[in-house]
Protein backbone atom coordinates (compact mmCIF):
# COMPACT_ATOMS: atom_id res chain seq x y z
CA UNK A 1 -7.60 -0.08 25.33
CA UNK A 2 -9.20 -1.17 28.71
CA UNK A 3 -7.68 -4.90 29.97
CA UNK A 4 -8.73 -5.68 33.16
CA UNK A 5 -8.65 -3.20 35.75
CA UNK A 6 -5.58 -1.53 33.75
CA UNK A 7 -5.25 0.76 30.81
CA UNK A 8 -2.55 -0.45 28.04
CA UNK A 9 -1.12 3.22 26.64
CA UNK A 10 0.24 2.18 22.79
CA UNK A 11 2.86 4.13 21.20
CA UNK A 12 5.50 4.03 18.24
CA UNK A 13 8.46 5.43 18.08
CA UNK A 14 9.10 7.46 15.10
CA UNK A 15 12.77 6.54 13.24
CA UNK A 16 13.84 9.40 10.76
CA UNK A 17 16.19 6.37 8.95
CA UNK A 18 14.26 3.07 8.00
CA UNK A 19 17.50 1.86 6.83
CA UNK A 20 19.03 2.14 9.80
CA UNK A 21 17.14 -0.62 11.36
CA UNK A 22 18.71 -4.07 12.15
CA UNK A 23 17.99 -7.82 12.52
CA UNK A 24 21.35 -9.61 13.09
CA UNK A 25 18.99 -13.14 12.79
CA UNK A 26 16.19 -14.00 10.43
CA UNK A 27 13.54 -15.71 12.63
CA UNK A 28 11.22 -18.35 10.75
CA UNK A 29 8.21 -17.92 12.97
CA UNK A 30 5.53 -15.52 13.45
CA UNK A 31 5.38 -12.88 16.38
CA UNK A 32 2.94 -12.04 18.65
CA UNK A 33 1.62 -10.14 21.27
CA UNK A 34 0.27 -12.39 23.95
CA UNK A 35 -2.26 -10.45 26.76
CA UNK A 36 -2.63 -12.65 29.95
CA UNK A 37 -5.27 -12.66 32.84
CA UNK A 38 -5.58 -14.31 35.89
CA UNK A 39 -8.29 -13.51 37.91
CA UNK A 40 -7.80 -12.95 41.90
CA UNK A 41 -9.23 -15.86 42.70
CA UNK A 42 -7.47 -18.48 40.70
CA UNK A 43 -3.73 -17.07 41.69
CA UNK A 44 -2.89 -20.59 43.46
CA UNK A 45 -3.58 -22.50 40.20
CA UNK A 46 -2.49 -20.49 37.66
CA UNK A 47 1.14 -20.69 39.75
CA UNK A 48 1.05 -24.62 39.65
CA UNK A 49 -0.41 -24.54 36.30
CA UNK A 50 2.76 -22.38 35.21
CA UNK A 51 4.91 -24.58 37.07
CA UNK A 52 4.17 -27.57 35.71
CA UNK A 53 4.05 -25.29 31.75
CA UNK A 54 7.24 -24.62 32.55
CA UNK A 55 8.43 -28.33 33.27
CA UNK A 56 6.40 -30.14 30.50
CA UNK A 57 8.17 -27.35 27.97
CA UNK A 58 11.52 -28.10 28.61
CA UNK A 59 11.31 -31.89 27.86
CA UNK A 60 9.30 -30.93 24.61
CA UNK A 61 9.98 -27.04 23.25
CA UNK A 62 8.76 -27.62 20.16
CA UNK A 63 5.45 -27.89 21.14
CA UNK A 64 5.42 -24.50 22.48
CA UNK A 65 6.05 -20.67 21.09
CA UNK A 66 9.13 -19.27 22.04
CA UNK A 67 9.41 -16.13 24.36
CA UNK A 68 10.87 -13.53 22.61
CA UNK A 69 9.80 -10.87 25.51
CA UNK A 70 9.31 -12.96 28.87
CA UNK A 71 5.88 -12.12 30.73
CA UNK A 72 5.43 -9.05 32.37
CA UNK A 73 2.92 -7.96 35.01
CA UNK A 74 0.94 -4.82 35.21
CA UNK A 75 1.10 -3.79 38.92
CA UNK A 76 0.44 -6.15 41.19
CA UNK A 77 -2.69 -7.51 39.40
CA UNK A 78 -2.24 -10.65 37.41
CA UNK A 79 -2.64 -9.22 34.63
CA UNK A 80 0.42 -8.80 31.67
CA UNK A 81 1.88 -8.32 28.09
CA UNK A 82 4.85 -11.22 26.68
CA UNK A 83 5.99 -11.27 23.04
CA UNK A 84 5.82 -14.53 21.50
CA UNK A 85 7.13 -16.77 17.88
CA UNK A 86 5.11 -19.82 17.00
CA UNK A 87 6.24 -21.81 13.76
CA UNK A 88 2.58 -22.69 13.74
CA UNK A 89 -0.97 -22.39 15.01
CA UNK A 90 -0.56 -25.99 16.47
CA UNK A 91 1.64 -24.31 19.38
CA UNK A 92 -0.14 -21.61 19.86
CA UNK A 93 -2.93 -24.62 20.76
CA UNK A 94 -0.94 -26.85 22.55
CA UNK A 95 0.12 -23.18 25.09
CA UNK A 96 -3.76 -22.28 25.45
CA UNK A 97 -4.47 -26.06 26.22
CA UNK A 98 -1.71 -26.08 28.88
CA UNK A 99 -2.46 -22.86 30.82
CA UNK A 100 -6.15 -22.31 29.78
CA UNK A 101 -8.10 -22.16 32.19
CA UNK A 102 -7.10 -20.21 34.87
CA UNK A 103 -4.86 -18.24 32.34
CA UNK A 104 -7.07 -15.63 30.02
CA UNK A 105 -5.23 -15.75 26.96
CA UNK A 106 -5.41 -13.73 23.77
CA UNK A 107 -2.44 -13.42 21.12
CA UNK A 108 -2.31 -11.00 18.62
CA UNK A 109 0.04 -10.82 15.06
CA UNK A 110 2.81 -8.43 15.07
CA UNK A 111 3.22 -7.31 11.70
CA UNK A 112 6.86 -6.49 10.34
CA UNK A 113 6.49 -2.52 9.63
CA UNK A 114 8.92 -2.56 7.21
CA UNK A 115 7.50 -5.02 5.45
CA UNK A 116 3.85 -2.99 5.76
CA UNK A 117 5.96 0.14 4.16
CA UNK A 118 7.78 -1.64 1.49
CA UNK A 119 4.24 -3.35 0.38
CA UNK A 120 2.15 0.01 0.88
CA UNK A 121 4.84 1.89 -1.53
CA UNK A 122 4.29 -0.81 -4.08
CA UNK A 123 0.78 0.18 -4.23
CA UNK A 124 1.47 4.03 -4.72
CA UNK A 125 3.55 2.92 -7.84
């Protein structure tokens, strides 16, 4: 997939044991993959605009998804990946509202691949 200037490279890795796999806790939210963009231009904003994200999110978290993977730059573009958990679309809001514009921001689900097997082998039956 082209983003920006950058080419994102997905890959799995491939686990011989499901079971061996691990959550030590249940989270209530749903994950996703957040792609960010800031174009050259608007790099002065976007850092006040984060600043002041940052500061209006600790007096109210709850309005906001939590980072479950901090952002991450691709080079020295402004241009990233972060892994996200909203309890709801109204956060997912509320963060595009803050930082949008100068921030580009698309989020897409993460689906649990267990989950995806378990339900798949139920259809085989």
């Amino acid at each position: 997939m082209n983003y920006g200037s950058f080419r994102i490279v997905w890959f799995s890795i491939s686990l011989t044991n499901y079971g061996s796999m691990s959550v030590e806790a249940e989270s209530i939210g749903m994950k996703y993959v957040k792609f960010w963009e800031v174009p050259v231009e608007k790099r002065d904003e976007a850092i006040a605009k984060w600043g002041k994200y940052l500061e209006t999110s600790k007096v109210a978290p709850e309005k906001y998804p939590r980072y479950i993977f901090p952002p991450h730059g691709v080079g020295e573009e402004l241009v990233g990946i972060s892994v996200m958990e909203a309890d709801d679309e109204d956060q997912l809001i509320n963060y595009l509202l803050e930082l949008s514009p100068p921030f580009k921001i698309r989020f897409e689900p993460l689906i649990d691949s267990s989950k995806y097997v378990e339900f798949y082998l139920k259809t085989k039956k």
